[in-house]
N, C-alpha and C. Protein backbone atom coordinates (compact mmCIF):
# COMPACT_ATOMS: atom_id res chain seq x y z
N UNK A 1 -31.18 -10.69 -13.79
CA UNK A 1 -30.51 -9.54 -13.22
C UNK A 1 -29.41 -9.98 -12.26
N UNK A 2 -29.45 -10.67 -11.72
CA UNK A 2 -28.62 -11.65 -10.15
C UNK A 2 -27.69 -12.05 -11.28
N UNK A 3 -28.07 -12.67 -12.21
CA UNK A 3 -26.97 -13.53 -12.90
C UNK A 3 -25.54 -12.54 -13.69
N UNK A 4 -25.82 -11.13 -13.50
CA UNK A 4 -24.76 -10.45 -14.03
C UNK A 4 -24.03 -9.98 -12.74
N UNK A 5 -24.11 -10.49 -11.56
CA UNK A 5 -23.25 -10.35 -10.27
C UNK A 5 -22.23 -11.32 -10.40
N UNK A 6 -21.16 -11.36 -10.01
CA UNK A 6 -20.53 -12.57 -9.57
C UNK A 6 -19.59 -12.25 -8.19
N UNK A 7 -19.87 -13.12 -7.26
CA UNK A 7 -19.08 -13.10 -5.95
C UNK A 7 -17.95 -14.22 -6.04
N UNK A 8 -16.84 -13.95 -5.50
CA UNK A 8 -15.89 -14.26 -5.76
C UNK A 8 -15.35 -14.36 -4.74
N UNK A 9 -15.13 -14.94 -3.76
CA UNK A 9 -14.51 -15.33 -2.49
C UNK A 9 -13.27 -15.42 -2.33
N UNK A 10 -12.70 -14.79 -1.09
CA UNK A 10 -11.33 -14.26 -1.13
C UNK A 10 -10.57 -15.75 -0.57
N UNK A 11 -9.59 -15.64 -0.66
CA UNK A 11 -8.31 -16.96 -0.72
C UNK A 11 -8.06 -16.81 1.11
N UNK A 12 -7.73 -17.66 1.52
CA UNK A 12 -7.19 -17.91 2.43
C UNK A 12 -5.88 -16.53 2.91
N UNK A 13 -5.03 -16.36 1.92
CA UNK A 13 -4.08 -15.60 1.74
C UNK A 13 -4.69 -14.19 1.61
N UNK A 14 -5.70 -13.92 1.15
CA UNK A 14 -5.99 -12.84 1.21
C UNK A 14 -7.08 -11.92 2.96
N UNK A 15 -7.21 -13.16 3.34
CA UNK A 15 -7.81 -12.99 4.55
C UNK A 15 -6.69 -13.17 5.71
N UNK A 16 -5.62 -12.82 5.40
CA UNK A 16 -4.95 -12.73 6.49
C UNK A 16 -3.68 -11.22 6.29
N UNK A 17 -4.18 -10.88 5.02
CA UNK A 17 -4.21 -9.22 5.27
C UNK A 17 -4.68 -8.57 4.77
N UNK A 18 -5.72 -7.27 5.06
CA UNK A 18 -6.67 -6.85 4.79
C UNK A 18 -6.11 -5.84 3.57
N UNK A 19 -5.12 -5.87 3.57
CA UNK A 19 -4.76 -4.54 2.52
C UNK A 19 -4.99 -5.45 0.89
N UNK A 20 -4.73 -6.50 1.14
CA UNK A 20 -4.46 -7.69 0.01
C UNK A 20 -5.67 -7.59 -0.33
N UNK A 21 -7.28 -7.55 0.49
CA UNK A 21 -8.22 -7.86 -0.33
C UNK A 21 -8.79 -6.55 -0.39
N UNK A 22 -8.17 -5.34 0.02
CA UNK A 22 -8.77 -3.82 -0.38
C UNK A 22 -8.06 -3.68 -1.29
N UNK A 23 -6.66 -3.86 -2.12
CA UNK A 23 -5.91 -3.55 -3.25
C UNK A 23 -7.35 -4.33 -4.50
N UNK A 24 -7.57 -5.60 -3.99
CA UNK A 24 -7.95 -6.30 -4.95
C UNK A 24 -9.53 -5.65 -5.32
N UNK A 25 -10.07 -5.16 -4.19
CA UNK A 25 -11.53 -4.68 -4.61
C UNK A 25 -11.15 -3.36 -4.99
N UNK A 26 -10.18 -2.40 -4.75
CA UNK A 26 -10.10 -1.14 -5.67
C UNK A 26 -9.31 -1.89 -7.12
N UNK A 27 -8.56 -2.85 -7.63
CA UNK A 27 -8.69 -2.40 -8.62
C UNK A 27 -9.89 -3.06 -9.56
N UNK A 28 -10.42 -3.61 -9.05
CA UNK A 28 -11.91 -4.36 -9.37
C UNK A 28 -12.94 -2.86 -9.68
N UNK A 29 -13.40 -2.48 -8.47
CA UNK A 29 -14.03 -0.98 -8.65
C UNK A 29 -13.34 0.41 -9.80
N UNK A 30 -11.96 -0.02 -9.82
CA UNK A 30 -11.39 1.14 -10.47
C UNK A 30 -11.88 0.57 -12.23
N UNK A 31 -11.96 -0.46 -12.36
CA UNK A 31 -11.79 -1.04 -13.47
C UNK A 31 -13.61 -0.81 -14.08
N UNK A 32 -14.81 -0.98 -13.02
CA UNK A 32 -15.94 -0.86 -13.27
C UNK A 32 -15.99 0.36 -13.67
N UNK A 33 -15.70 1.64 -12.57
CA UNK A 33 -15.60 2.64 -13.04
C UNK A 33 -15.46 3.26 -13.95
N UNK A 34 -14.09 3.11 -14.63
CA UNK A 34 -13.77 3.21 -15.62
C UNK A 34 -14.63 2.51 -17.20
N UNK A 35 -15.45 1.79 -17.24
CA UNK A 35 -15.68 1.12 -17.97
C UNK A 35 -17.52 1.31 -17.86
N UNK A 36 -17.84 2.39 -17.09
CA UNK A 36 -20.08 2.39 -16.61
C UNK A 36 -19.92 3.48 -17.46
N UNK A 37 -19.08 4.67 -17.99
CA UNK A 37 -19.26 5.26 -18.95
C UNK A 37 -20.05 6.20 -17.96
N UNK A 38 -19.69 6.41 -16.97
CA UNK A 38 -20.38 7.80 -16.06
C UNK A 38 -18.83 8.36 -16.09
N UNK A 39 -19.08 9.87 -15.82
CA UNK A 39 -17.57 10.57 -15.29
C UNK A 39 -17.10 9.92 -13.96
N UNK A 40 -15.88 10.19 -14.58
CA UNK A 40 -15.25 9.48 -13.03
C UNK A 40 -13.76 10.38 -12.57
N UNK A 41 -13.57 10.66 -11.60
CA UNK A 41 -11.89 11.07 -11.37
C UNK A 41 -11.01 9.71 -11.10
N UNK A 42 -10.18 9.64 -11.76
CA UNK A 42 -9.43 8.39 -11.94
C UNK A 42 -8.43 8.88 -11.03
N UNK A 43 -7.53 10.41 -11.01
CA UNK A 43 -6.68 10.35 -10.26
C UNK A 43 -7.06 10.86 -8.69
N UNK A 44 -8.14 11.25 -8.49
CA UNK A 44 -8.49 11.36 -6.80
C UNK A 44 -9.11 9.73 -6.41
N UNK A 45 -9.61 8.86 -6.83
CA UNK A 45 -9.62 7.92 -6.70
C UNK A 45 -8.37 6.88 -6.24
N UNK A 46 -7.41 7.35 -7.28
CA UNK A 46 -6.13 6.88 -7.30
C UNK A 46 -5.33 7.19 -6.15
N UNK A 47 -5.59 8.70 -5.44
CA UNK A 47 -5.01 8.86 -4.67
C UNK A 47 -6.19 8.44 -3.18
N UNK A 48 -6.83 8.31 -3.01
CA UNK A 48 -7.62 7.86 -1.90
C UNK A 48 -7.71 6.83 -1.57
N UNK A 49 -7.07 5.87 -2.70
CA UNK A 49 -6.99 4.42 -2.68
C UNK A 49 -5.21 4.04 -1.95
N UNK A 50 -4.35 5.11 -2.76
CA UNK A 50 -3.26 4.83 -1.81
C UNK A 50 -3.27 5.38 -0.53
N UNK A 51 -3.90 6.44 -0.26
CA UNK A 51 -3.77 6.44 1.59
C UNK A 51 -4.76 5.58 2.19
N UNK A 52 -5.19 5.04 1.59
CA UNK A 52 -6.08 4.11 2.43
C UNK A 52 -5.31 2.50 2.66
N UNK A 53 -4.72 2.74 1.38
CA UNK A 53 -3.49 1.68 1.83
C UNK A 53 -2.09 1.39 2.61
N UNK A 54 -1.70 2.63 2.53
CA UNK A 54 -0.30 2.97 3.50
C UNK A 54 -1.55 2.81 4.99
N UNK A 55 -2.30 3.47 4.78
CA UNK A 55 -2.96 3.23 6.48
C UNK A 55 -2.86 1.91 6.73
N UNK A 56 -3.69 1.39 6.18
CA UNK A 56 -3.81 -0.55 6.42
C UNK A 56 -2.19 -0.99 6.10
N UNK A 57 -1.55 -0.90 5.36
CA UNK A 57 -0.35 -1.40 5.90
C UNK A 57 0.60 -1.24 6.79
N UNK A 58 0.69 0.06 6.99
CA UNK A 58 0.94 0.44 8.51
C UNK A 58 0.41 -0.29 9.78
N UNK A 59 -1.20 -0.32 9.79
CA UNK A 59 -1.58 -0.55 10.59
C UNK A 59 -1.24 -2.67 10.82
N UNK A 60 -1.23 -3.20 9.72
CA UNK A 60 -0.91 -4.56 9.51
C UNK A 60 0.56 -4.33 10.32
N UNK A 61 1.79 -4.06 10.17
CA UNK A 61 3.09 -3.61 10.47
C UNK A 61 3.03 -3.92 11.75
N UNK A 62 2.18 -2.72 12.58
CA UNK A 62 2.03 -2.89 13.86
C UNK A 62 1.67 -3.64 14.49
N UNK A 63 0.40 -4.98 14.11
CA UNK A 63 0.44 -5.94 14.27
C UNK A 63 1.42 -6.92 14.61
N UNK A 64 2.08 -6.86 12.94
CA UNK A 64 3.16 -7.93 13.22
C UNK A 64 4.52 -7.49 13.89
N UNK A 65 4.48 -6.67 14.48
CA UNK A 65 5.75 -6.22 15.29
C UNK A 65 5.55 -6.92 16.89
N UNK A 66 6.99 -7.48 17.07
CA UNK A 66 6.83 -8.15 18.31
C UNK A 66 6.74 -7.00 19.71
């Protein structure tokens, strides 16, 4: 059962902005989704995934602003 998991550890590059490794786990999740053969809304998903990203990149922005 364990053996149909796989963890996959994020890059160096991806740990130094968080939007980089939330793009990468929604389209990971969007892709499961799509594919468990349960109903799914693809486009409220779609859209909850981009404001969750303009947030985190925004919020990254502000960071890097001197």
């Amino acid at each position: 059962m364990t053996d149909d998991i796989a963890i996959k550890p994020l890059s160096t590059s991806d740990l130094s902005r968080p939007s980089t490794a939330f793009m990468r786990y929604c389209e990971e999740e969007l892709e499961r989704r799509k594919n468990n053969g349960e109903e799914f809304d693809e486009s409220a998903f779609l859209e909850a995934m981009q404001l969750a990203m303009s947030r985190l990149e925004m919020l990254e922005d502000e960071e890097l602003a001197p």
